[in-house]
C-alpha atoms as a PDB file:
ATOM      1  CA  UNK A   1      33.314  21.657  -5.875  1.00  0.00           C
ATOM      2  CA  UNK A   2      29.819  21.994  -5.662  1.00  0.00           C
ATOM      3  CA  UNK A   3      27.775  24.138  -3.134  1.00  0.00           C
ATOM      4  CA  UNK A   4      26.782  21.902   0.229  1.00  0.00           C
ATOM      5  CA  UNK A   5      25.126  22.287   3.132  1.00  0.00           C
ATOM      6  CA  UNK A   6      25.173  20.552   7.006  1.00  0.00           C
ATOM      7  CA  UNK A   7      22.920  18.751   7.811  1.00  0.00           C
ATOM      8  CA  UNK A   8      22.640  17.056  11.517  1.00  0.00           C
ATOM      9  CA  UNK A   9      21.076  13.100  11.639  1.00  0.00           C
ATOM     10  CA  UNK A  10      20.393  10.853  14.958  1.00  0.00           C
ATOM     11  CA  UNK A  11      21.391   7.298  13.961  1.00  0.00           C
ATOM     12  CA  UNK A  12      21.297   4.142  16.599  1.00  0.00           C
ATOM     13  CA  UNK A  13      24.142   3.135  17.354  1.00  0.00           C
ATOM     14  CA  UNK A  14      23.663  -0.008  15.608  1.00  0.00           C
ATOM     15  CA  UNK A  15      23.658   1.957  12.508  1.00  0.00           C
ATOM     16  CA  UNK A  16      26.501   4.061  13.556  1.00  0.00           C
ATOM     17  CA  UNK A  17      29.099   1.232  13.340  1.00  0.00           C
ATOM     18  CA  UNK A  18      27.459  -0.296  10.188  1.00  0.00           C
ATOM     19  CA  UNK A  19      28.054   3.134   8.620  1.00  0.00           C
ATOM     20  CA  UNK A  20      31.592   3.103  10.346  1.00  0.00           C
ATOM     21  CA  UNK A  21      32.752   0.005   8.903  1.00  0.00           C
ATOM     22  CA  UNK A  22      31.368   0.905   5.448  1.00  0.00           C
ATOM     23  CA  UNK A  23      33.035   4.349   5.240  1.00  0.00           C
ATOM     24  CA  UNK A  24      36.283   2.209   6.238  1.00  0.00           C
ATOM     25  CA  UNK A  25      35.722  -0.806   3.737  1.00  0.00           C
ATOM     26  CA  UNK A  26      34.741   1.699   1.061  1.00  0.00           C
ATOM     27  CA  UNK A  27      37.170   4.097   1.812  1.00  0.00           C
ATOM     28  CA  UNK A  28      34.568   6.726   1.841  1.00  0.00           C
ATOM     29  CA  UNK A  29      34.095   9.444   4.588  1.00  0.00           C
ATOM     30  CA  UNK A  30      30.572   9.154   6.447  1.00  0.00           C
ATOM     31  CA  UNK A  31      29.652  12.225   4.939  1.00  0.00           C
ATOM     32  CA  UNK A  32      29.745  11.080   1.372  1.00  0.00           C
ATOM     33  CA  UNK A  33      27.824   7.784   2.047  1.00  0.00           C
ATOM     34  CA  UNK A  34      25.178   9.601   4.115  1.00  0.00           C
ATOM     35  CA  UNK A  35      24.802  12.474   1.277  1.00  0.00           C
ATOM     36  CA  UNK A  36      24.539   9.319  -1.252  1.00  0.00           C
ATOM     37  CA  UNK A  37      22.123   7.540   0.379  1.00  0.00           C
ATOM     38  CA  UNK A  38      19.913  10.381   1.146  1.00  0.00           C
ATOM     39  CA  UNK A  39      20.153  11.405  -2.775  1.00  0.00           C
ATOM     40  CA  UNK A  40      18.969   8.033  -3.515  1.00  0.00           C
ATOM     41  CA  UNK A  41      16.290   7.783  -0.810  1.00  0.00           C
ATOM     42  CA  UNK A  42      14.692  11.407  -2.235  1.00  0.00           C
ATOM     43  CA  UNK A  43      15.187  10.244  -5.950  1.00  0.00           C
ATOM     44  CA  UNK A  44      13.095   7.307  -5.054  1.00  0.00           C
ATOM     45  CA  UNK A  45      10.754   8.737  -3.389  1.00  0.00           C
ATOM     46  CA  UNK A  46      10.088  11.516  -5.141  1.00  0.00           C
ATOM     47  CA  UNK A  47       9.713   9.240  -8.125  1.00  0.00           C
ATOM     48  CA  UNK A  48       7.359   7.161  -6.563  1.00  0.00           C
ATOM     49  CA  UNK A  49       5.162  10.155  -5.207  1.00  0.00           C
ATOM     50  CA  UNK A  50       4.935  11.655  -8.862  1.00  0.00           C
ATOM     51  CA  UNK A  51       3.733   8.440 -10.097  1.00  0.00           C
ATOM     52  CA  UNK A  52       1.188   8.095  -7.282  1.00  0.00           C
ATOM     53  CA  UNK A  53       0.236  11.452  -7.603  1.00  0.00           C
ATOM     54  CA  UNK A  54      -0.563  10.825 -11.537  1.00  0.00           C
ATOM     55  CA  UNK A  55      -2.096   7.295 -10.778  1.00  0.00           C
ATOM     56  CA  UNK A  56      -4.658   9.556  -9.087  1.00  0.00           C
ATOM     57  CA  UNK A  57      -5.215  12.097 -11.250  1.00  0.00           C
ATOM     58  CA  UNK A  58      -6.193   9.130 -14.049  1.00  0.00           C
ATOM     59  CA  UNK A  59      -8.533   7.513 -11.435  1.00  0.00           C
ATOM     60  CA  UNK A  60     -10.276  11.114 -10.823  1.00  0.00           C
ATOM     61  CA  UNK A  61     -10.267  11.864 -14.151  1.00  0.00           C
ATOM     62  CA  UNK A  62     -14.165  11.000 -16.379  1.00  0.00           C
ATOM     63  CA  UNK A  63     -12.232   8.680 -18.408  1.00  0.00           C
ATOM     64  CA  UNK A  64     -11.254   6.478 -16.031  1.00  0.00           C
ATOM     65  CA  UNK A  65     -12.637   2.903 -16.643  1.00  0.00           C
ATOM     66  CA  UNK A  66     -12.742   0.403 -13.236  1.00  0.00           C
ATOM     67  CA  UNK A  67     -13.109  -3.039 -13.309  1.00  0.00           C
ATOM     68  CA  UNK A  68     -14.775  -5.193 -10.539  1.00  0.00           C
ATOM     69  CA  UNK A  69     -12.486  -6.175  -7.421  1.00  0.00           C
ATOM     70  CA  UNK A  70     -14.363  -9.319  -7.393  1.00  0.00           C
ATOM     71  CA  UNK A  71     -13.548  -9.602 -11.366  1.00  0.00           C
ATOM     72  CA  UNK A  72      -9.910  -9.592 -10.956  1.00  0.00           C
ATOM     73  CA  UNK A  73      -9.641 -12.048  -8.190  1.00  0.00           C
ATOM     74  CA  UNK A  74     -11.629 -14.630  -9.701  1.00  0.00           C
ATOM     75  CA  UNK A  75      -9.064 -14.122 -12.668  1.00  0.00           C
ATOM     76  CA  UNK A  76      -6.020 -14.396 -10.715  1.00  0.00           C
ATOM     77  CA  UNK A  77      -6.958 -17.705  -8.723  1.00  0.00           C
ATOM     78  CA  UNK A  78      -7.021 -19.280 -12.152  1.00  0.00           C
ATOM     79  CA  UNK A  79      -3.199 -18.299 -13.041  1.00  0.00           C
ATOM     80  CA  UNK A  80      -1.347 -21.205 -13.186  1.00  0.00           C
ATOM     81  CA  UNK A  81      -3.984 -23.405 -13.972  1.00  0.00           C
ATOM     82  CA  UNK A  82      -4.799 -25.177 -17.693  1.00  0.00           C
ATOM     83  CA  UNK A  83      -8.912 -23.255 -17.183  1.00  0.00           C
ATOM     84  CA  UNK A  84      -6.855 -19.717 -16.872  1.00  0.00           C
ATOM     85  CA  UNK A  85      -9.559 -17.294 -17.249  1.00  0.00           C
ATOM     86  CA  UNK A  86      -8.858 -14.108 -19.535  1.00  0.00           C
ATOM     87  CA  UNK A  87      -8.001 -11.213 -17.817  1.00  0.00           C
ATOM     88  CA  UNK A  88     -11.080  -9.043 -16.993  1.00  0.00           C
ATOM     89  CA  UNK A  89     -11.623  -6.143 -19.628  1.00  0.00           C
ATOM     90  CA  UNK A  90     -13.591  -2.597 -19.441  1.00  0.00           C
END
């Protein structure tokens, strides 16, 4: 069994009986589904902060190329349409 540790949450009660009825559907203790959903929620997010956190080191770096705001909206109000523009390039 692998090391754990306790961990107190405040949940409305509207959330309390959704987690309730889970745990009893699943067959799952509270616990577990809490732990797994928290897991999931810090996987995701940490994911998501490390590619943020990349996104801006490429825009800060000197080879970072930009292309107009004004560029790429004119070329997305023609998707769709037979006159579809070419996607603005650097």
């Amino acid at each position: 069994m692998s090391q754990s540790e306790v961990v107190t949450v405040r949940l409305t009660p509207e959330i309390k009986a959704k987690l309730d009825a889970l745990a009893t559907s699943t067959r799952r203790s509270k616990s577990w589904l809490a732990a797994e959903a928290i897991a999931l929620y810090v996987e995701q997010s940490s994911w998501q902060i490390q590619m943020i956190e990349e996104a801006v080191k490429i825009a800060d770096s000197p080879e970072a190329q930009w292309i107009e705001g004004s560029d790429v909206s004119a070329w997305l109000d023609t998707w769709g349409m037979e006159n579809e523009k070419p996607s603005p390039c650097v």
